[in-house]
N, C-alpha and C. Protein backbone atom coordinates (compact mmCIF):
# COMPACT_ATOMS: atom_id res chain seq x y z
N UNK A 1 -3.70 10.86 8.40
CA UNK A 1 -3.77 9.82 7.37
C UNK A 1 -2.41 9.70 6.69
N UNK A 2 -2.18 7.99 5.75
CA UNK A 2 -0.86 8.27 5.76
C UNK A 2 -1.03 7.13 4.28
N UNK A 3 -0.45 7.64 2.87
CA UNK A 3 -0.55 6.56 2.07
C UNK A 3 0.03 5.31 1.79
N UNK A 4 0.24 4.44 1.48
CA UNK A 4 1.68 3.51 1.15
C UNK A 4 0.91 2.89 -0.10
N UNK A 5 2.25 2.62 -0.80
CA UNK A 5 1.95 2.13 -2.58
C UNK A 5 2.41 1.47 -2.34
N UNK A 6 2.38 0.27 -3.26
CA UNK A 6 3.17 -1.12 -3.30
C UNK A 6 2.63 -0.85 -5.04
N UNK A 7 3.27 -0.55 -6.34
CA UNK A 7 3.01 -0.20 -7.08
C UNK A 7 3.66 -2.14 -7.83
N UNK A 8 2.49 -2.30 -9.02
CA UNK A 8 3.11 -3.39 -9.63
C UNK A 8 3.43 -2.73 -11.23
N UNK A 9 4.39 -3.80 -11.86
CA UNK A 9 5.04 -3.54 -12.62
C UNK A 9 4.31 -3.61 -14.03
N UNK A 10 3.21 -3.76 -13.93
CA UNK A 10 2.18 -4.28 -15.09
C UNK A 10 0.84 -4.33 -14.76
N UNK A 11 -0.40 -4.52 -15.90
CA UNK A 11 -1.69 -4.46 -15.99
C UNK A 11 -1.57 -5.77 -16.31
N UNK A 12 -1.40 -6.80 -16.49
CA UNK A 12 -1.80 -7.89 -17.00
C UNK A 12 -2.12 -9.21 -16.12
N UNK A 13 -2.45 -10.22 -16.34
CA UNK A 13 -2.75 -10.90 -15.25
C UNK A 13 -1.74 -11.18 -14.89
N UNK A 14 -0.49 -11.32 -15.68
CA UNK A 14 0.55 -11.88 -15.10
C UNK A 14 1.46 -11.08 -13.88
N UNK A 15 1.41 -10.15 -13.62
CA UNK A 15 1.13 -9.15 -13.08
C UNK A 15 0.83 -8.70 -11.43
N UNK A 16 1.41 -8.86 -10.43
CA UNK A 16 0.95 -8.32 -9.00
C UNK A 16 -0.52 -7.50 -9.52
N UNK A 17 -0.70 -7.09 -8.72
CA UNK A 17 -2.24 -5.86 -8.47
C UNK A 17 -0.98 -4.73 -7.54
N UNK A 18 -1.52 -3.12 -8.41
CA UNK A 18 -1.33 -2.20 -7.20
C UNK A 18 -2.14 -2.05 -6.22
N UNK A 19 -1.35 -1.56 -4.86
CA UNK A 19 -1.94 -1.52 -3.80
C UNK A 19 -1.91 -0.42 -3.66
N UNK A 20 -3.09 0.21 -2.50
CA UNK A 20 -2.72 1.95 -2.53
C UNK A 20 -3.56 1.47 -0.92
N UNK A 21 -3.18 1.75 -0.02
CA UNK A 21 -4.10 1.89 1.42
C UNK A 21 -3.91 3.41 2.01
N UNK A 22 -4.81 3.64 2.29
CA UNK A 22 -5.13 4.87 3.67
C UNK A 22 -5.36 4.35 4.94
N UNK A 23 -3.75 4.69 5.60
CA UNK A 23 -4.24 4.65 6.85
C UNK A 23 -4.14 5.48 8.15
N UNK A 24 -4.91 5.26 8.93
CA UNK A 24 -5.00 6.61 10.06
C UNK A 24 -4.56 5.96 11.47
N UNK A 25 -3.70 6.74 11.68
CA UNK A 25 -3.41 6.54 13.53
C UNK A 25 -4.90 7.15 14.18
N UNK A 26 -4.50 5.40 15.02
CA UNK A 26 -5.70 5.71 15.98
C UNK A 26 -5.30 5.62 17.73
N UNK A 27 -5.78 5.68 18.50
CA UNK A 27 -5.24 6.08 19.76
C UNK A 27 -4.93 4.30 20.11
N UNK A 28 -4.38 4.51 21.24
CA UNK A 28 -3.56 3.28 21.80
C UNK A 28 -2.93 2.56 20.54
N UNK A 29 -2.42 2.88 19.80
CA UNK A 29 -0.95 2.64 18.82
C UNK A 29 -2.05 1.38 17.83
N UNK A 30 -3.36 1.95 17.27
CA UNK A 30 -4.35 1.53 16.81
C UNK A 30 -3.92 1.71 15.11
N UNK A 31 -4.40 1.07 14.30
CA UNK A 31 -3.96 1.91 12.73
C UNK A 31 -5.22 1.38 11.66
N UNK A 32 -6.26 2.44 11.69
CA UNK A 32 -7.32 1.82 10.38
C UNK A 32 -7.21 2.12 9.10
N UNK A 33 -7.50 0.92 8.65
CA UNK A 33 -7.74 1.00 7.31
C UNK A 33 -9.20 2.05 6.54
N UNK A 34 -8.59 2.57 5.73
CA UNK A 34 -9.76 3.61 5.53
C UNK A 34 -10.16 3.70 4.49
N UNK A 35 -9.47 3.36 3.18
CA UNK A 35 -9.80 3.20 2.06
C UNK A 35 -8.36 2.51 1.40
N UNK A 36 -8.63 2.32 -0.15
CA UNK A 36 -7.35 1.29 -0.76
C UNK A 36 -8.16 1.54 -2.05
N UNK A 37 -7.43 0.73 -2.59
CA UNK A 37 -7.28 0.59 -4.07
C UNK A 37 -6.17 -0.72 -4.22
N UNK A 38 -6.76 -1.98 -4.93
CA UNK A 38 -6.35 -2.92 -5.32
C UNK A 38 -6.62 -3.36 -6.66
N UNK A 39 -6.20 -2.76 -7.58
CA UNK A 39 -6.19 -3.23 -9.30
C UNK A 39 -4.59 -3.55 -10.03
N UNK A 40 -5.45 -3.69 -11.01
CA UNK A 40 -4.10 -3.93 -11.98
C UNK A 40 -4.50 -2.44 -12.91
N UNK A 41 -2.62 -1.73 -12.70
CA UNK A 41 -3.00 -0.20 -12.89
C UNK A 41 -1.81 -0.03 -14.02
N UNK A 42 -2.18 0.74 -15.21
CA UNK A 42 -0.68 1.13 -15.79
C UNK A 42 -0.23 2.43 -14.74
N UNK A 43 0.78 2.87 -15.42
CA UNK A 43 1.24 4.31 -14.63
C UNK A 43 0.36 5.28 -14.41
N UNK A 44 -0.35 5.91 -15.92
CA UNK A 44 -1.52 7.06 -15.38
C UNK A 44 -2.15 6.51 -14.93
N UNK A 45 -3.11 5.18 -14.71
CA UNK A 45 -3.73 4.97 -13.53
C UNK A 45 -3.76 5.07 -12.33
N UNK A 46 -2.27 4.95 -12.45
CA UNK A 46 -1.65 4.64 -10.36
C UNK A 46 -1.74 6.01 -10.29
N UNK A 47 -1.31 6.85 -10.92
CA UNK A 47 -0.78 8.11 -10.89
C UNK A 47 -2.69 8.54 -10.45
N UNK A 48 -3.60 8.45 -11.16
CA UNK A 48 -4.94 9.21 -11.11
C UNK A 48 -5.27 8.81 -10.14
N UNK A 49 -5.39 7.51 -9.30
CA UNK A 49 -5.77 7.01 -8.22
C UNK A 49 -5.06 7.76 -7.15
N UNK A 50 -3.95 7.87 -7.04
CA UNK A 50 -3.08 8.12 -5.79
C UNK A 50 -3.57 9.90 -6.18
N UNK A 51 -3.58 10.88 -6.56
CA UNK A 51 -4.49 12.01 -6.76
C UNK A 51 -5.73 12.04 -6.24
N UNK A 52 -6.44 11.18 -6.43
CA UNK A 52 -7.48 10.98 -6.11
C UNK A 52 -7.60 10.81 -4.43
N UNK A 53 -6.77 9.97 -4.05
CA UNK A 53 -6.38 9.60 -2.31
C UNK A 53 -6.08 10.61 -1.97
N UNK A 54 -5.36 11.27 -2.43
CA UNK A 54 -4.69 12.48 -2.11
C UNK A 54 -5.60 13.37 -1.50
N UNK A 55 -6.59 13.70 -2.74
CA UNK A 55 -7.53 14.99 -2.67
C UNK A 55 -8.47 14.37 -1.34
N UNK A 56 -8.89 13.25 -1.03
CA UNK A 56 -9.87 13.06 -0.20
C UNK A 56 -8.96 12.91 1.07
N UNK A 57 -7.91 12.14 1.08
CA UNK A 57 -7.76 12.08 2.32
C UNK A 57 -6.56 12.99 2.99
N UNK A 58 -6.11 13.76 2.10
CA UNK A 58 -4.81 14.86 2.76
C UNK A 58 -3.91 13.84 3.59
N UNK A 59 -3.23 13.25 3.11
CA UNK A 59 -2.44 12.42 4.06
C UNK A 59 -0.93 13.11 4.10
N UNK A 60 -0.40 13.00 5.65
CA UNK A 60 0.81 13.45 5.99
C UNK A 60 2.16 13.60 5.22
N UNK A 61 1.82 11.91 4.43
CA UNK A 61 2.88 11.79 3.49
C UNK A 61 2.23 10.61 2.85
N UNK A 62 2.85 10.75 1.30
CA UNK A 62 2.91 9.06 0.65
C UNK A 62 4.04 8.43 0.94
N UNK A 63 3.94 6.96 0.89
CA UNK A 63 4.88 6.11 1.05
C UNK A 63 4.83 5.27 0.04
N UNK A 64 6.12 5.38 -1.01
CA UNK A 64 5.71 4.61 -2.44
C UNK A 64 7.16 3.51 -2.24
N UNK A 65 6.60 2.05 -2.47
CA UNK A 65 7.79 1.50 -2.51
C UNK A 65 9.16 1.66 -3.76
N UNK A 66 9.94 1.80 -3.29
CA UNK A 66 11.22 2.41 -4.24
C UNK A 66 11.11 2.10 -5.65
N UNK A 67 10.96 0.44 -6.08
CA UNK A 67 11.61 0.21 -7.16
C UNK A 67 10.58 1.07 -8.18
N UNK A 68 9.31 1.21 -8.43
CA UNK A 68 8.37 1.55 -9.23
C UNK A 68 8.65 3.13 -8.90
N UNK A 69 8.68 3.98 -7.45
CA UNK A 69 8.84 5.35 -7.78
C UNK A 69 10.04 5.94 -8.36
N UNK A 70 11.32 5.66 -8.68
CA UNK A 70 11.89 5.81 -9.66
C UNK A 70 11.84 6.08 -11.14
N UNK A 71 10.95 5.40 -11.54
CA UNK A 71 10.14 5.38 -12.68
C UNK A 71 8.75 6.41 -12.84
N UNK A 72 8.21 6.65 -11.73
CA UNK A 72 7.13 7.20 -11.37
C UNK A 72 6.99 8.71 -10.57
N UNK A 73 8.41 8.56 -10.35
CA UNK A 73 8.42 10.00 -9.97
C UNK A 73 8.52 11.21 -10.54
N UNK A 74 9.30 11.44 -11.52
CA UNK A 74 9.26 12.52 -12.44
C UNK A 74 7.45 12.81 -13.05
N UNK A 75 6.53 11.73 -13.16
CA UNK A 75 5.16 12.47 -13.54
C UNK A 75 5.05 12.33 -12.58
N UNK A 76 4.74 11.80 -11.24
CA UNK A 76 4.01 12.12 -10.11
C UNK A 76 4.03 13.40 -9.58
N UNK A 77 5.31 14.24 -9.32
CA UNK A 77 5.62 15.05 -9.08
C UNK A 77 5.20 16.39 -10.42
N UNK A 78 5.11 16.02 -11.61
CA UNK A 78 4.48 16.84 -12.68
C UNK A 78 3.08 16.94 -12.22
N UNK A 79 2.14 15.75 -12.02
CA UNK A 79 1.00 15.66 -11.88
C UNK A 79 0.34 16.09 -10.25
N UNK A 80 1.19 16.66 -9.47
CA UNK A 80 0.88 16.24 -8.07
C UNK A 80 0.93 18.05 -7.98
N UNK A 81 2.28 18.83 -8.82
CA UNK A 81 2.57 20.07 -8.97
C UNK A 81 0.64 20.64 -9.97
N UNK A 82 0.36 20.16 -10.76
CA UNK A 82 -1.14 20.93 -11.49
C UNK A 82 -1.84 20.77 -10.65
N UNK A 83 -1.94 19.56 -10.12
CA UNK A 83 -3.32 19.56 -8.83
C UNK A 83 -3.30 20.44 -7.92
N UNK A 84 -2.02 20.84 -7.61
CA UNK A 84 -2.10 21.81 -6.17
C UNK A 84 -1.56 20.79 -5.41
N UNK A 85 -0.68 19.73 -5.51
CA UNK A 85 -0.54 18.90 -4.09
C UNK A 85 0.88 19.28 -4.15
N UNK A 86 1.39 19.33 -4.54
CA UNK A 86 2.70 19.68 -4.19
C UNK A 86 3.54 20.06 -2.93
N UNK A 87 2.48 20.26 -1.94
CA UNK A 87 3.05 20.31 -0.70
C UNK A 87 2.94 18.62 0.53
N UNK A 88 2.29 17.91 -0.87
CA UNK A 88 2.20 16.26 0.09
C UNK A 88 3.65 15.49 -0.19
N UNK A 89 4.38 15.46 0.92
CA UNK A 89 5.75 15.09 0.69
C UNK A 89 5.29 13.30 -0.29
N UNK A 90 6.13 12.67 -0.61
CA UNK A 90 6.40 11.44 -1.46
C UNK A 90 7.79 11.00 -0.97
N UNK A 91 7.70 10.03 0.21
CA UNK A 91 9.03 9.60 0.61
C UNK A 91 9.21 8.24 0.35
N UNK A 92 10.19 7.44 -0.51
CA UNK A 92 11.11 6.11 -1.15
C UNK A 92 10.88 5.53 0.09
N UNK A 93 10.08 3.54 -0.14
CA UNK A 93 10.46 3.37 0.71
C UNK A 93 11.16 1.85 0.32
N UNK A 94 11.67 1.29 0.48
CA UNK A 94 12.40 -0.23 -0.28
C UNK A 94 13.85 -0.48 0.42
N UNK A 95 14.67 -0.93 -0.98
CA UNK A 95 16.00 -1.82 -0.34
C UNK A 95 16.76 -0.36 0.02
N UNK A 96 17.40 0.26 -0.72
CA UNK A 96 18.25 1.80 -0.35
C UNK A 96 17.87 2.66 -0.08
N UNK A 97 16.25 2.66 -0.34
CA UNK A 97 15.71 4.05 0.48
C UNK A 97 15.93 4.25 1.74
N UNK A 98 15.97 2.82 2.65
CA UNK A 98 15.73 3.04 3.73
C UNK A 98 17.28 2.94 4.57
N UNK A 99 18.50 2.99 3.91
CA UNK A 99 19.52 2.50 4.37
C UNK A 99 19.47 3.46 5.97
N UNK A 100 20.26 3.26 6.84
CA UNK A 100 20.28 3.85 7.94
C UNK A 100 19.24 3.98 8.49
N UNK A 101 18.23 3.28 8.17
CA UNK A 101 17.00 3.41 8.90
C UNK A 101 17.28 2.82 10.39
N UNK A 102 17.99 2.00 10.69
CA UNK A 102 17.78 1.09 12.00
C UNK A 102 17.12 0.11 12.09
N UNK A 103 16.91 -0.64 13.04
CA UNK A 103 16.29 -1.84 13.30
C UNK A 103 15.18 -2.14 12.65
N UNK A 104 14.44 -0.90 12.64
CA UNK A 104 13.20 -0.81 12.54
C UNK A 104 12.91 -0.57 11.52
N UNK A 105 13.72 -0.36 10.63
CA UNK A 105 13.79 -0.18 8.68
C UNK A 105 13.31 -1.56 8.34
N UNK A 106 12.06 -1.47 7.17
CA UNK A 106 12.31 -3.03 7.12
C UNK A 106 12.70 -3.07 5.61
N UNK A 107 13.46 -1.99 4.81
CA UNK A 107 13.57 -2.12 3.78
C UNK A 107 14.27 -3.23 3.28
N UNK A 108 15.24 -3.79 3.78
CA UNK A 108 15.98 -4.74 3.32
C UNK A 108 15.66 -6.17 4.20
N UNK A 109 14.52 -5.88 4.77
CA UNK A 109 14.33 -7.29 5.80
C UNK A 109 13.34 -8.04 4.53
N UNK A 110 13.18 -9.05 3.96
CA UNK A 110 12.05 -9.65 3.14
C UNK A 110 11.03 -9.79 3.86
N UNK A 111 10.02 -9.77 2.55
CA UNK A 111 8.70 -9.26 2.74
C UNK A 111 7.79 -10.17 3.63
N UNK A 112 8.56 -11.16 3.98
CA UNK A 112 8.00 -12.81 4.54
C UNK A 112 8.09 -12.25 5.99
N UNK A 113 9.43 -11.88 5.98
CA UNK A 113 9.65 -11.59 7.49
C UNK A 113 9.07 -10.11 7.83
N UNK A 114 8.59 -9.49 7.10
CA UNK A 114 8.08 -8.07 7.42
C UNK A 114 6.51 -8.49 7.86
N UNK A 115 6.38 -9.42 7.33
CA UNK A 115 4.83 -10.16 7.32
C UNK A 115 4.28 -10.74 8.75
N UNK A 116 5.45 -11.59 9.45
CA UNK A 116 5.65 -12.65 10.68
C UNK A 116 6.08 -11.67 11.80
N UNK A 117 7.20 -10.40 11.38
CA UNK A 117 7.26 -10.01 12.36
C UNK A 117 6.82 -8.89 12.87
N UNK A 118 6.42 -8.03 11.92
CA UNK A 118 5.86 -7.21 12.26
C UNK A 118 4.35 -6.96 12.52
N UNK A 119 3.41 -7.69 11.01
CA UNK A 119 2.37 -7.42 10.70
C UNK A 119 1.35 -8.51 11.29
N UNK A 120 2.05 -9.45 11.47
CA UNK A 120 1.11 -10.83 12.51
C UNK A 120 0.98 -9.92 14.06
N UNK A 121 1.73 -9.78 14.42
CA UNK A 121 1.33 -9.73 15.86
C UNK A 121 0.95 -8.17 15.77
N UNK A 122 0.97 -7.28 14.83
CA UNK A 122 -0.54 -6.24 15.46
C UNK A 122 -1.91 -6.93 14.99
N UNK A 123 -2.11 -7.34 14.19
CA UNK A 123 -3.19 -8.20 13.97
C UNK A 123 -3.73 -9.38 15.39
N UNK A 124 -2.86 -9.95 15.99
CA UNK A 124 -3.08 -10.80 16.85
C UNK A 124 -3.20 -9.60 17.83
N UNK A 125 -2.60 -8.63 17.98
CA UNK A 125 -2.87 -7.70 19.28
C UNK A 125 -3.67 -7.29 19.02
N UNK A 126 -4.57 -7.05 18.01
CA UNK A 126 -6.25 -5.62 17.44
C UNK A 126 -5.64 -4.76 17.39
N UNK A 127 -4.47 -4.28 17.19
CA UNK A 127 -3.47 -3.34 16.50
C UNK A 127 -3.97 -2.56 15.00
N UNK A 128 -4.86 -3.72 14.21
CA UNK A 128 -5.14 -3.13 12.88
C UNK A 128 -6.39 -3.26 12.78
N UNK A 129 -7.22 -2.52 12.08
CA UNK A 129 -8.62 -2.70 12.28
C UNK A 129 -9.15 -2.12 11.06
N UNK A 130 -10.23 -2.94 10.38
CA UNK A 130 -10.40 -3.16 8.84
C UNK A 130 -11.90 -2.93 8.73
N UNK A 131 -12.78 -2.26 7.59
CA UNK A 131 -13.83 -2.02 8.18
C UNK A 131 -14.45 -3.03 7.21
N UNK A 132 -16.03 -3.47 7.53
CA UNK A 132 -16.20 -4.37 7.27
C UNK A 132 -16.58 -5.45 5.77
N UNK A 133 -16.56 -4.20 4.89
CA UNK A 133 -16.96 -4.27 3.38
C UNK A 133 -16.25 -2.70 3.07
N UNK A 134 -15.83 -2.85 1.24
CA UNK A 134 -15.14 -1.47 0.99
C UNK A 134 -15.44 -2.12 -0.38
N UNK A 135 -16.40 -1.85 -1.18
CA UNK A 135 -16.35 -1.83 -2.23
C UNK A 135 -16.34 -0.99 -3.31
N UNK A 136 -15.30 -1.18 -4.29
CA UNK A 136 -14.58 -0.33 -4.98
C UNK A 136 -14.45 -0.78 -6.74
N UNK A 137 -15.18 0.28 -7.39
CA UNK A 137 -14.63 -0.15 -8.84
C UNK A 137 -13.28 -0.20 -9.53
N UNK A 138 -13.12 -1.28 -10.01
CA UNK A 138 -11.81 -1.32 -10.85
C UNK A 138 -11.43 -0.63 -12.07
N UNK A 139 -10.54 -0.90 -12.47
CA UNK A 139 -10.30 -0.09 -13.70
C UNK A 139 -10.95 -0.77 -14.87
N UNK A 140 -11.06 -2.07 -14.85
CA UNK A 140 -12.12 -2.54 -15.84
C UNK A 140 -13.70 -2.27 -15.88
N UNK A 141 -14.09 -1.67 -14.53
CA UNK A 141 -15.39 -1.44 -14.59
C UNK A 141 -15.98 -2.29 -13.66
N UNK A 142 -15.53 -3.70 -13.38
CA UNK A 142 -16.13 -4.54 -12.47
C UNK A 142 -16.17 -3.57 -10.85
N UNK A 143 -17.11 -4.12 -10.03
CA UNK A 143 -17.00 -4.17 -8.17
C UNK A 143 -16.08 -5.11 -8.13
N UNK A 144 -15.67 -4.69 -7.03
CA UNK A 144 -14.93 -5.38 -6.01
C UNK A 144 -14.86 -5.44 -4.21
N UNK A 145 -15.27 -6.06 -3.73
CA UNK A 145 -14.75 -5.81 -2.14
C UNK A 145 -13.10 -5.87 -1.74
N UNK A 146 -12.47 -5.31 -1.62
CA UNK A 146 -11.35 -5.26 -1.18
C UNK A 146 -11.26 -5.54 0.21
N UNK A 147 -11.94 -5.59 1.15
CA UNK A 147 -11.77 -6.20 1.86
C UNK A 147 -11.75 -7.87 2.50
N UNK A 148 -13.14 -8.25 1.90
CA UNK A 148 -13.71 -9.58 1.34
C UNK A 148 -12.25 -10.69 0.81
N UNK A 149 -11.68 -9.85 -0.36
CA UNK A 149 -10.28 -10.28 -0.90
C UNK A 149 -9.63 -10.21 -0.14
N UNK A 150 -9.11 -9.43 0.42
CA UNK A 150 -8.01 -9.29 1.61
C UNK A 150 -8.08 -10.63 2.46
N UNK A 151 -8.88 -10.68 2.94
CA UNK A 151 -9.41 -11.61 4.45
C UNK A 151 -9.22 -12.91 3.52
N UNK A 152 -10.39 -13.50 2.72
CA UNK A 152 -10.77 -14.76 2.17
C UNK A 152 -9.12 -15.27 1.20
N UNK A 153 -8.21 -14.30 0.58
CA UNK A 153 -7.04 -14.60 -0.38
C UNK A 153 -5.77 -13.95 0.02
N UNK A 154 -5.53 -13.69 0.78
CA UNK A 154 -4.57 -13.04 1.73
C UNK A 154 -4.21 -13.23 2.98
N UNK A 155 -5.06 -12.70 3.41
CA UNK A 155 -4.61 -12.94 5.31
C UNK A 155 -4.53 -14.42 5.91
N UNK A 156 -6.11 -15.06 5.31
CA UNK A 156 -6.35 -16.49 6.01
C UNK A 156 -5.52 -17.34 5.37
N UNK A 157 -5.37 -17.60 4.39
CA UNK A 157 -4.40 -18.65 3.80
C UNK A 157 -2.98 -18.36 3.67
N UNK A 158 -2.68 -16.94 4.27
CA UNK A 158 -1.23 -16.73 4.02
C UNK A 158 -0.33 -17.57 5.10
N UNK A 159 0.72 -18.79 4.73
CA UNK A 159 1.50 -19.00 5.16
C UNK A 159 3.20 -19.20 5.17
N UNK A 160 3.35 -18.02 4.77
CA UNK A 160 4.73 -17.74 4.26
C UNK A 160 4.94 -17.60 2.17
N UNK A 161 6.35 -17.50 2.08
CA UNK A 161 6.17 -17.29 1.23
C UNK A 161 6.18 -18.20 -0.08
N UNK A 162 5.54 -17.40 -1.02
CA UNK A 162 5.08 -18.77 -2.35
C UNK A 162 4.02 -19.26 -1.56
N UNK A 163 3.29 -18.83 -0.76
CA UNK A 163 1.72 -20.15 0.08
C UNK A 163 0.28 -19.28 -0.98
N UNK A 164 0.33 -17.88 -1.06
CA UNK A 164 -0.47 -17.81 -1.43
C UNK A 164 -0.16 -16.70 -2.94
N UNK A 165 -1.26 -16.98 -4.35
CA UNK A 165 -0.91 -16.47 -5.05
C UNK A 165 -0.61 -14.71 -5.35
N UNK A 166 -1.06 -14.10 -4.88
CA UNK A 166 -1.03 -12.49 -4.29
C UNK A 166 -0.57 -12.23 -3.07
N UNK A 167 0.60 -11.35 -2.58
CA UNK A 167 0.27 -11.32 -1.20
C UNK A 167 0.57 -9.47 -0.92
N UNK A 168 -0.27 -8.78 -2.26
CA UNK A 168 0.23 -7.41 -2.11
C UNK A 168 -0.46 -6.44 -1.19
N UNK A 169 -1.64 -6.35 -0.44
CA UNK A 169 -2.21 -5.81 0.39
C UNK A 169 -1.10 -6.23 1.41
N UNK A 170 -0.75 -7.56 2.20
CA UNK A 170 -0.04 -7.93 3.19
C UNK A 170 1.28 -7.16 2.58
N UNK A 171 1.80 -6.91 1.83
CA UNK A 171 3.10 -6.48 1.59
C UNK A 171 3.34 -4.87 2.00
N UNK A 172 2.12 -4.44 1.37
CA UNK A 172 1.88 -2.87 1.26
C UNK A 172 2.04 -2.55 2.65
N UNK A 173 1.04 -3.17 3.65
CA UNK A 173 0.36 -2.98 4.81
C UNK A 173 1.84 -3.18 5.61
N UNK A 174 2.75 -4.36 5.25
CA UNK A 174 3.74 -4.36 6.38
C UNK A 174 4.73 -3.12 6.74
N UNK A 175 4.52 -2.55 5.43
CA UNK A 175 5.42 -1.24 5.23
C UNK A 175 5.31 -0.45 6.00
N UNK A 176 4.28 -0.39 7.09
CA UNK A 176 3.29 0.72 8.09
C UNK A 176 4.71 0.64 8.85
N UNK A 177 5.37 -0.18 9.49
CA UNK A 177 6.66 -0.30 10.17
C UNK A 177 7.69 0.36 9.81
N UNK A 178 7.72 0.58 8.56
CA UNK A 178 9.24 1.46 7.57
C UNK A 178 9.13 2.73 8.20
């Protein structure tokens, strides 16, 4: 299992939603979705959630996009040290994290094109595979399907960028390539 954050900069509506996905290599270069988290989170939230992923799914590593773990790293790493996780690496992933990455870095490629080139065609190949309802309480207390959202405000109407008003699950998810 493997985490990736796409952390937003605010709780408010004005505001992205954080993203948090679990995902697992699956055989023939397969990758499921296993659980997530899509709210609008302050810091100890993101911070309690991603603990929370942590404890259930032991993943190899987190993958937090750069600009927010900067900010987020000094408690993550406080909070990750009391739990006992301290041995789950937390590796930068964005514009300089990834310098020398190679081709295949998409830190500095935009998120449009991380979207078209990478993340369309495992989708068109059955490359990614989503299960069929995941419903999850928010931090306000409401349900949610996160998947339902994904599909119906994300995936289907996404056509580049500025097409649709959210596009942070697709953003998070393209990162699987970094």
């Amino acid at each position: 299992a493997y985490i990736f954050v796409d952390p937003a900069m605010g709780k408010t509506a004005a505001h992205d939603r954080t993203a948090m996905l679990v995902v697992v290599a699956g055989p023939e270069k397969k990758t499921f979705l296993m659980d997530a988290v899509l709210d609008r989170l302050d810091p100890s939230e993101r911070i309690d959630e991603l603990v929370r992923l942590t404890r259930i799914h032991r993943p190899r590593f987190i993958a937090y996009e750069e600009y927010a773990l900067t900010a987020d790293t000094h408690f993550l790493r406080k909070r990750f040290d009391e739990e006992g996780l301290q041995d789950t690496p937390i590796i930068s992933l964005g514009r300089s994290a990834t310098k020398g990455g190679g081709s295949k870095s998409g830190g500095r490629m935009p998120k449009d094109e991380r979207i078209y080139s990478w993340l369309a065609p495992d989708f068109r190949d059955g490359l990614i595979w989503l299960p069929k309802k995941m419903i999850r309480k928010l931090a306000d207390g409401s349900e949610f399907d996160v998947i339902s959202y994904f599909i119906n405000r994300e995936f289907l109407p996404y056509a580049g960028e500025g097409s649709i008003e959210n596009d942070d699950m697709l953003d998070c998810l393209s990162r699987i390539h970094d």
